[in-house]
N, C-alpha and C. Protein backbone atom coordinates (compact mmCIF):
# COMPACT_ATOMS: atom_id res chain seq x y z
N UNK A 1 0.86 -1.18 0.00
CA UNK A 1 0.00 0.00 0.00
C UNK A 1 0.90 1.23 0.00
N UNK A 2 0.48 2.20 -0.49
CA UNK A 2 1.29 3.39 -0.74
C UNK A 2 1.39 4.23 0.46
N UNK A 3 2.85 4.28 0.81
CA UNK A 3 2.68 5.21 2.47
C UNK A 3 1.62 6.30 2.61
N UNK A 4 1.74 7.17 1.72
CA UNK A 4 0.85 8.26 2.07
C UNK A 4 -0.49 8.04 2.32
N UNK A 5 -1.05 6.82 1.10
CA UNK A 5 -2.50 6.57 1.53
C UNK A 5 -2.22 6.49 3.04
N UNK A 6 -1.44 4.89 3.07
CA UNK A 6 -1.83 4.66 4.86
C UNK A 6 -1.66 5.40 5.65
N UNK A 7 -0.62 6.70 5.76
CA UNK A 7 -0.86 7.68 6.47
C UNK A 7 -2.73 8.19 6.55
N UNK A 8 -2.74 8.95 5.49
CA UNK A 8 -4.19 9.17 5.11
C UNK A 8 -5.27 8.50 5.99
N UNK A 9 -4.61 6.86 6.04
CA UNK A 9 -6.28 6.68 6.88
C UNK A 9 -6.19 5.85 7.60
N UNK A 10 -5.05 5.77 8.25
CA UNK A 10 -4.56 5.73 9.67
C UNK A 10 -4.96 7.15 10.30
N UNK A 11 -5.11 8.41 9.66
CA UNK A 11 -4.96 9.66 10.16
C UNK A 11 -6.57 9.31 10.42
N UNK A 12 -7.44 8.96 9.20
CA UNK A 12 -8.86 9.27 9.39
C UNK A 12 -9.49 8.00 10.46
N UNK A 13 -9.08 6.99 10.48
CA UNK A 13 -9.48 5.96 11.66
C UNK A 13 -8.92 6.62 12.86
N UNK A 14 -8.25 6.99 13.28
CA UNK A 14 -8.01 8.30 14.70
C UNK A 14 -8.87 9.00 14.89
N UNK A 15 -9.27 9.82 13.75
CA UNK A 15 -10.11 10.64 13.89
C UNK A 15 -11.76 10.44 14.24
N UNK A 16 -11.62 9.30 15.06
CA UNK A 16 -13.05 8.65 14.81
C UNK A 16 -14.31 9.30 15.33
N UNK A 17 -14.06 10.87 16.00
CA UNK A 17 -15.03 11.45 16.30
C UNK A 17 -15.35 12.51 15.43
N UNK A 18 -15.30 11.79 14.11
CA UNK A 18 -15.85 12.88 13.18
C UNK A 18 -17.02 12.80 12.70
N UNK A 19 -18.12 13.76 12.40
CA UNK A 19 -19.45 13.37 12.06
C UNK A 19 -19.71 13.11 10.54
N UNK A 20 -19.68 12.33 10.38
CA UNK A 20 -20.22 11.61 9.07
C UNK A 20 -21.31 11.80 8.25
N UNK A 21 -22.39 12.47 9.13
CA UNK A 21 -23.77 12.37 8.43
C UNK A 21 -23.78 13.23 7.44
N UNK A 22 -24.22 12.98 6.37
CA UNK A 22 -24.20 14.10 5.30
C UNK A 22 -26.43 13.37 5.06
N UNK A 23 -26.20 14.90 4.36
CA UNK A 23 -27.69 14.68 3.62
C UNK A 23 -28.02 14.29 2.14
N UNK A 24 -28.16 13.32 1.89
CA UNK A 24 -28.64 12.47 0.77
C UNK A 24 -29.46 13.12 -0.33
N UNK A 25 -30.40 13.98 0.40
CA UNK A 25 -31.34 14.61 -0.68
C UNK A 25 -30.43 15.52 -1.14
N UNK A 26 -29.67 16.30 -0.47
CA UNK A 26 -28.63 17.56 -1.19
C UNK A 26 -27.50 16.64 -1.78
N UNK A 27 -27.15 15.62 -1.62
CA UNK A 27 -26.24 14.91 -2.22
C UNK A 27 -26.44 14.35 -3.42
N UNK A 28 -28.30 14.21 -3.55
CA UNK A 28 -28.50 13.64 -4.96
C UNK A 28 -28.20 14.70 -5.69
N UNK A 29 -28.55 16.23 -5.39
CA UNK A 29 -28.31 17.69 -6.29
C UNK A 29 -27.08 17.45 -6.73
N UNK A 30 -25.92 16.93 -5.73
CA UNK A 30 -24.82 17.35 -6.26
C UNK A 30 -24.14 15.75 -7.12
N UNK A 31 -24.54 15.06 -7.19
CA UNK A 31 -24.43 13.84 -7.82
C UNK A 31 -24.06 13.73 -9.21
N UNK A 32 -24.56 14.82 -10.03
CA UNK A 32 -24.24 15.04 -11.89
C UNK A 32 -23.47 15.14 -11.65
N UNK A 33 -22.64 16.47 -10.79
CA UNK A 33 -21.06 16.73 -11.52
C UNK A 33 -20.12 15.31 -11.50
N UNK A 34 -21.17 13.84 -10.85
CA UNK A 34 -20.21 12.81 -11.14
C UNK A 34 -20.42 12.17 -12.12
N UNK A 35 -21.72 12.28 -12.57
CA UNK A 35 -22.04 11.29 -14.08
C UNK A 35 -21.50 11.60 -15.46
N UNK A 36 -20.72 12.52 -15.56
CA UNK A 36 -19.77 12.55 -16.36
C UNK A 36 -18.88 11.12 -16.62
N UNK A 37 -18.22 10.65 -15.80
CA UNK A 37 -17.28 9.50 -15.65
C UNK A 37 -18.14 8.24 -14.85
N UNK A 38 -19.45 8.67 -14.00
CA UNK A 38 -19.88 7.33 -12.87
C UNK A 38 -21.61 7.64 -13.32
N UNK A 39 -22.02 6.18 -13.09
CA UNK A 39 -22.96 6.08 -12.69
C UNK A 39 -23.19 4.84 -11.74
N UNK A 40 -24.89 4.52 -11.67
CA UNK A 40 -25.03 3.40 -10.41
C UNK A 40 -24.66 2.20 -11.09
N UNK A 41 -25.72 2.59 -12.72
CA UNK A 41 -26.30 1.09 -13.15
C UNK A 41 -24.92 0.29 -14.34
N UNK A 42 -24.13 1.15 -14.65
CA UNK A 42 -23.36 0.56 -15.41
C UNK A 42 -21.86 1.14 -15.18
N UNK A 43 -20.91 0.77 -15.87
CA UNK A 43 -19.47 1.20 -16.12
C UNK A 43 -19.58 2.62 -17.23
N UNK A 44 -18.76 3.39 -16.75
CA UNK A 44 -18.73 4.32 -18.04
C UNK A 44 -17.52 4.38 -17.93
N UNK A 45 -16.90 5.97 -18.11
CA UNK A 45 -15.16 6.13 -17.86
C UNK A 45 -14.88 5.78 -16.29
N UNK A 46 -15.60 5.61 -15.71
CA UNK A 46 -15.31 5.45 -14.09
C UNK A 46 -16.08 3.81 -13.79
N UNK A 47 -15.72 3.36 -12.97
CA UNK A 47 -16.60 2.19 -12.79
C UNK A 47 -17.69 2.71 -11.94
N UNK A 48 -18.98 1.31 -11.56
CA UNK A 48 -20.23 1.87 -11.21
C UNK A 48 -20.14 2.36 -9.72
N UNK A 49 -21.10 2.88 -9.61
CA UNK A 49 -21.18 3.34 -7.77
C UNK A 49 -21.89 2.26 -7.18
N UNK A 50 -22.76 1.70 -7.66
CA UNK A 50 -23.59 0.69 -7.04
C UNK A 50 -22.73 0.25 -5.79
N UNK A 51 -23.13 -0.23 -4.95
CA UNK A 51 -22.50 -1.16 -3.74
C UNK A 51 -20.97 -0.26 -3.52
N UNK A 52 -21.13 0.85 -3.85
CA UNK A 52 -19.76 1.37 -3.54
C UNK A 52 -18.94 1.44 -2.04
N UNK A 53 -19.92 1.39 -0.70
CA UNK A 53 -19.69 1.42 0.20
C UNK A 53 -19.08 -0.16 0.88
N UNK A 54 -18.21 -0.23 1.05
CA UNK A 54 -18.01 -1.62 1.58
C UNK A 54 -17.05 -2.38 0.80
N UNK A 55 -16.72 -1.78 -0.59
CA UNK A 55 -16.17 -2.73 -1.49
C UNK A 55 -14.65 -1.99 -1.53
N UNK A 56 -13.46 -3.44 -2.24
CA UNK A 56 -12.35 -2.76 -2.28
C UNK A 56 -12.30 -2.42 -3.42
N UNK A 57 -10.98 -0.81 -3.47
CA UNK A 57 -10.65 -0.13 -4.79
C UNK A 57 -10.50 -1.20 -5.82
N UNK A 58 -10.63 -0.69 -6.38
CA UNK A 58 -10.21 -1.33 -7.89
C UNK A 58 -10.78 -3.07 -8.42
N UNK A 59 -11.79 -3.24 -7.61
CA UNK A 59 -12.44 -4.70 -7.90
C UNK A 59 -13.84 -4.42 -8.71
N UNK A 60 -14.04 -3.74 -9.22
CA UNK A 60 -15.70 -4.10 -9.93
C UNK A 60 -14.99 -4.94 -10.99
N UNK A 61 -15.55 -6.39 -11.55
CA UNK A 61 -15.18 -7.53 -12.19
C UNK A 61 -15.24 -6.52 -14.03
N UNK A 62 -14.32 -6.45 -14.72
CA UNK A 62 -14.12 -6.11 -16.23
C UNK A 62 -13.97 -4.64 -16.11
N UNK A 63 -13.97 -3.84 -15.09
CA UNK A 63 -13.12 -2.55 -15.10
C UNK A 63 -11.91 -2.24 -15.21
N UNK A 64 -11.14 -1.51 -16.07
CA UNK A 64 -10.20 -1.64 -16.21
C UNK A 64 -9.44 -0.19 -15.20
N UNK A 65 -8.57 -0.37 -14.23
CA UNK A 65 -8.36 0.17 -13.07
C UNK A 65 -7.22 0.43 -13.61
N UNK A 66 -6.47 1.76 -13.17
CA UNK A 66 -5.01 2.14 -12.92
C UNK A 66 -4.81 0.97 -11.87
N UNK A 67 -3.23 1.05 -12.19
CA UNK A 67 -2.56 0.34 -10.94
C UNK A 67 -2.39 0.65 -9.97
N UNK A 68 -2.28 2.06 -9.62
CA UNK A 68 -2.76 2.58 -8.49
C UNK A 68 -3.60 2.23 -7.80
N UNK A 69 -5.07 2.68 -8.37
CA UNK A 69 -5.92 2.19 -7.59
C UNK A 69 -6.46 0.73 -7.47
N UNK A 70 -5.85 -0.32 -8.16
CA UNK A 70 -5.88 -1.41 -7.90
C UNK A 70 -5.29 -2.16 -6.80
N UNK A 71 -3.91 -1.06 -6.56
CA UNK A 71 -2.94 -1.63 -6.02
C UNK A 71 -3.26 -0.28 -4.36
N UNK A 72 -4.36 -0.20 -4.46
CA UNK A 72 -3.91 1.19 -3.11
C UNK A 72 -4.59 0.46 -1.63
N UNK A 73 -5.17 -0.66 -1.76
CA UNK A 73 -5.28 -1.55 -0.63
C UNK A 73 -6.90 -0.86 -0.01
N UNK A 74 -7.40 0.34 -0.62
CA UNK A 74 -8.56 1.06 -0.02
C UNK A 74 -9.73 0.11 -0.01
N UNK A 75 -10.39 0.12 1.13
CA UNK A 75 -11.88 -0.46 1.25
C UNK A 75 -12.64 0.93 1.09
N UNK A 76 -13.73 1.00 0.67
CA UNK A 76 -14.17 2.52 0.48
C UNK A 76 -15.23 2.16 1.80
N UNK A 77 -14.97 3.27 2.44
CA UNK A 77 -15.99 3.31 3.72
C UNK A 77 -16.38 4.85 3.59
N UNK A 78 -17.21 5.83 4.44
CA UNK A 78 -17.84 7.00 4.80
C UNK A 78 -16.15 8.13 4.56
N UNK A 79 -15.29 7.41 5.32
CA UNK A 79 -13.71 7.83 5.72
C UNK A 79 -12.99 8.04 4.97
N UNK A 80 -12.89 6.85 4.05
CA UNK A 80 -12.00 6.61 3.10
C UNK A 80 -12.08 7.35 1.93
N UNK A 81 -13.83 7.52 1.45
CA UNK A 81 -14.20 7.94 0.13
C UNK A 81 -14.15 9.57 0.55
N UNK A 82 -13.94 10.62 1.56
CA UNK A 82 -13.91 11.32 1.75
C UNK A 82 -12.54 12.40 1.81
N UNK A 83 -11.73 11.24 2.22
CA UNK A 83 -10.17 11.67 2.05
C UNK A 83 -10.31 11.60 0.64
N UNK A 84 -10.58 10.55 -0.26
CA UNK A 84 -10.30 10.26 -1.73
C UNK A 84 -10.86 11.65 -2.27
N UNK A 85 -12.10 11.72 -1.91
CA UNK A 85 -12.74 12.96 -2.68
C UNK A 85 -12.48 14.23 -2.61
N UNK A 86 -11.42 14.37 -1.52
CA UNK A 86 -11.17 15.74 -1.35
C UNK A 86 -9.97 15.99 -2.01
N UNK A 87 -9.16 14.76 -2.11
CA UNK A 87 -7.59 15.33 -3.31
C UNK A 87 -7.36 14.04 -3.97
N UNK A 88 -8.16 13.59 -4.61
CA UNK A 88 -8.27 11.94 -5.47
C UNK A 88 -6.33 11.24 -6.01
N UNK A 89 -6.05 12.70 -6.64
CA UNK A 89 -4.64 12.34 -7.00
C UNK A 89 -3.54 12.28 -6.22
N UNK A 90 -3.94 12.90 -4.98
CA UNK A 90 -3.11 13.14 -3.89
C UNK A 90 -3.10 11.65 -3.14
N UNK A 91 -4.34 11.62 -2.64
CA UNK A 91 -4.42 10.39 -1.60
C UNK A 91 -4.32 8.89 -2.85
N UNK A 92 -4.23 8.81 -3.98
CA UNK A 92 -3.90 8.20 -4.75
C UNK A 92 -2.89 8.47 -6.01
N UNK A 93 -1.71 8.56 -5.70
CA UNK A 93 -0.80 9.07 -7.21
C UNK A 93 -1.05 8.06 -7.89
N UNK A 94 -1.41 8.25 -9.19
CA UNK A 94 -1.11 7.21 -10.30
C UNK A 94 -2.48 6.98 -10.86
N UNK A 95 -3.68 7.55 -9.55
CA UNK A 95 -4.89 7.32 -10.08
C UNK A 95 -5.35 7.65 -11.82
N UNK A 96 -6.29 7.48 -12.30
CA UNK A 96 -6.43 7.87 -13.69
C UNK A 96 -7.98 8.19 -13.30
N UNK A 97 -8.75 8.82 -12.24
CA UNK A 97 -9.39 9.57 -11.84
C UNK A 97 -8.73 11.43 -11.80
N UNK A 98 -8.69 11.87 -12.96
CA UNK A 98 -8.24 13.11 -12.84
C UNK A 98 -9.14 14.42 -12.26
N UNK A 99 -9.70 14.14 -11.72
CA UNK A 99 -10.57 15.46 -10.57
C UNK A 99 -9.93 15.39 -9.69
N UNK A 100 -10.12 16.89 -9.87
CA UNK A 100 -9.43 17.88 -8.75
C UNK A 100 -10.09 17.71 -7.28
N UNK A 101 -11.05 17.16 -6.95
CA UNK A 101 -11.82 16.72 -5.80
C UNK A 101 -12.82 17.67 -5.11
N UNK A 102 -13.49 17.36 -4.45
CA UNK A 102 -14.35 18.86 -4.01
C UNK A 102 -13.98 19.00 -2.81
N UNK A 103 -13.69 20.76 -2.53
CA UNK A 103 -13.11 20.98 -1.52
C UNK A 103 -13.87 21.25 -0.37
N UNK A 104 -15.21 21.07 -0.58
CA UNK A 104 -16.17 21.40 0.88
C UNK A 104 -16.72 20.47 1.38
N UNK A 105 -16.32 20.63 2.74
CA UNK A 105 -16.02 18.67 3.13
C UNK A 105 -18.10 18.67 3.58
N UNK A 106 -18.94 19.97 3.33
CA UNK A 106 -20.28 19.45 3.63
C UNK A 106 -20.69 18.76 2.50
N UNK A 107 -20.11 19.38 1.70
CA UNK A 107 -20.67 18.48 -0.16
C UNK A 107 -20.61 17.52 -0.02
N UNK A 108 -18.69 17.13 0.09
CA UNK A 108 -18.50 15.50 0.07
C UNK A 108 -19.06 14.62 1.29
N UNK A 109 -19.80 14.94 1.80
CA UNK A 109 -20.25 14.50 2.84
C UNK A 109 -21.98 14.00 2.86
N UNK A 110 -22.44 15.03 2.01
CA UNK A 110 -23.72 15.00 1.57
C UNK A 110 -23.96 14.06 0.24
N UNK A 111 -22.34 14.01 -0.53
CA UNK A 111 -22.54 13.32 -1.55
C UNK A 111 -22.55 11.65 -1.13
N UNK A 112 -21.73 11.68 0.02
CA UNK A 112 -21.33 10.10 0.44
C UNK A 112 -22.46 9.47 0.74
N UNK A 113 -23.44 10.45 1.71
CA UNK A 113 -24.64 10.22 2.19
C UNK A 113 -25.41 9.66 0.89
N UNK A 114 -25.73 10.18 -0.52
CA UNK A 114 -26.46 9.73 -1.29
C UNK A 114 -25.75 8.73 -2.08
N UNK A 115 -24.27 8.27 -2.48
CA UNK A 115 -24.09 7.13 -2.87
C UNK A 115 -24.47 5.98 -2.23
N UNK A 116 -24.44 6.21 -0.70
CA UNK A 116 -24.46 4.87 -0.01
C UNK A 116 -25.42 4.80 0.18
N UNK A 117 -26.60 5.59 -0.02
CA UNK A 117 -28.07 5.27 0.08
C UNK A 117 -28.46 4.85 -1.30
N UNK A 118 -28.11 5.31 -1.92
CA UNK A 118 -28.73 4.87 -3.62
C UNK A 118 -27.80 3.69 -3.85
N UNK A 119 -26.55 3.46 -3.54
CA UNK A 119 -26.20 2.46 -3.98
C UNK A 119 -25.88 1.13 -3.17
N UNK A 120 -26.92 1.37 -2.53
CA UNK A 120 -27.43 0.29 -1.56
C UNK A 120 -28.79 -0.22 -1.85
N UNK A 121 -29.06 0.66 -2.56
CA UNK A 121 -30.98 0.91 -3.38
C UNK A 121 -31.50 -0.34 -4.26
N UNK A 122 -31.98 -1.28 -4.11
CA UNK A 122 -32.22 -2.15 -5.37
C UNK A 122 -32.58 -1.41 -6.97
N UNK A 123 -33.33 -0.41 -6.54
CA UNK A 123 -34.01 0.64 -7.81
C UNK A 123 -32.62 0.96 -9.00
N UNK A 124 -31.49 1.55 -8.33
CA UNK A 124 -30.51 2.23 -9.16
C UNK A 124 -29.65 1.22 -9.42
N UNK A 125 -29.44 -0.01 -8.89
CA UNK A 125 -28.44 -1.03 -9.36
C UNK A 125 -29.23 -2.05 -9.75
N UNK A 126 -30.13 -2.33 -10.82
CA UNK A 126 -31.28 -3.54 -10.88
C UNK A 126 -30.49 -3.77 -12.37
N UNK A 127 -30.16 -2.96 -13.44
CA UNK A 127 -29.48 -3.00 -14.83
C UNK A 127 -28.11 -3.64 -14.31
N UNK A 128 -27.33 -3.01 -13.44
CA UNK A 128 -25.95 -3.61 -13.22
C UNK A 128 -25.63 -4.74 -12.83
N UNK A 129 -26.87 -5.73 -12.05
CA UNK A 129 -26.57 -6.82 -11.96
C UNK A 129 -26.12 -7.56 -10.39
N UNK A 130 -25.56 -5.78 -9.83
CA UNK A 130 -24.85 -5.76 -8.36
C UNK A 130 -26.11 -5.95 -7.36
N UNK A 131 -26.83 -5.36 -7.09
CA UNK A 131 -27.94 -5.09 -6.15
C UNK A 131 -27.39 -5.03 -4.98
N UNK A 132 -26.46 -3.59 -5.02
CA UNK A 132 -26.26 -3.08 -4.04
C UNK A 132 -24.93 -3.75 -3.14
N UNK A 133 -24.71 -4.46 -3.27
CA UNK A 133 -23.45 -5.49 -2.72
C UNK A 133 -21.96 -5.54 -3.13
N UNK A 134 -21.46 -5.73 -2.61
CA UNK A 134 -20.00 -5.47 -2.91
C UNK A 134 -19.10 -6.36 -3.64
């Protein structure tokens, strides 16, 4: 695993009194600026979100992953996807996720809230095959 990640979230498992809750309904608002590259129900330039919570980097089966993030050892949890989202290339060099990340940790917070609710959803992952699972 790449030191800095594990710094990264060794830093954020310490931090375990941080509040997590984001809001889902403002998270679906902000959800397009990801469908550019992601969606729930299929692969596009990004792999799917479906079951995104719980699963490790770089495993959705026929995605084709940098080595980076194949190789960055991340389970995506509330923690993890939050460090990622705030400097993607940072907390991952090599990624081939090129966003700049969003820097307002209520966004990414509100956004996490609506992946892991929708992509826990039978409704948005029923085409992909996942239903919500990792």
């Amino acid at each position: 695993m790449n030191i800095l990640v594990a710094a990264l979230l060794s830093a954020t498992a310490m931090a375990g009194s941080l509040d997590f809750n984001g809001d889902p309904a403002r998270g679906e608002t902000l959800y397009p600026q990801c469908m550019g590259c992601h969606s729930f129900e299929r692969d596009r330039t990004g792999p799917r979100h479906c079951g995104l919570i719980g699963r490790r980097a770089g495993r959705v089966a026929g995605f084709a992953y940098s080595k980076a993030m194949s190789e960055s050892g991340i389970v995506w949890t509330r923690e993890t996807l939050d460090k990622f989202l705030s400097a993607p290339t940072i907390v991952v060099p090599g990624t081939t996720m090129g966003y700049a990340g969003i820097e307002a940790a209520q966004d990414r917070l509100d956004l996490i809230a609506y992946i892991e609710l929708a992509g826990d959803s039978p409704a948005p992952c029923e085409s992909s095959g996942e239903s919500g699972q990792p």
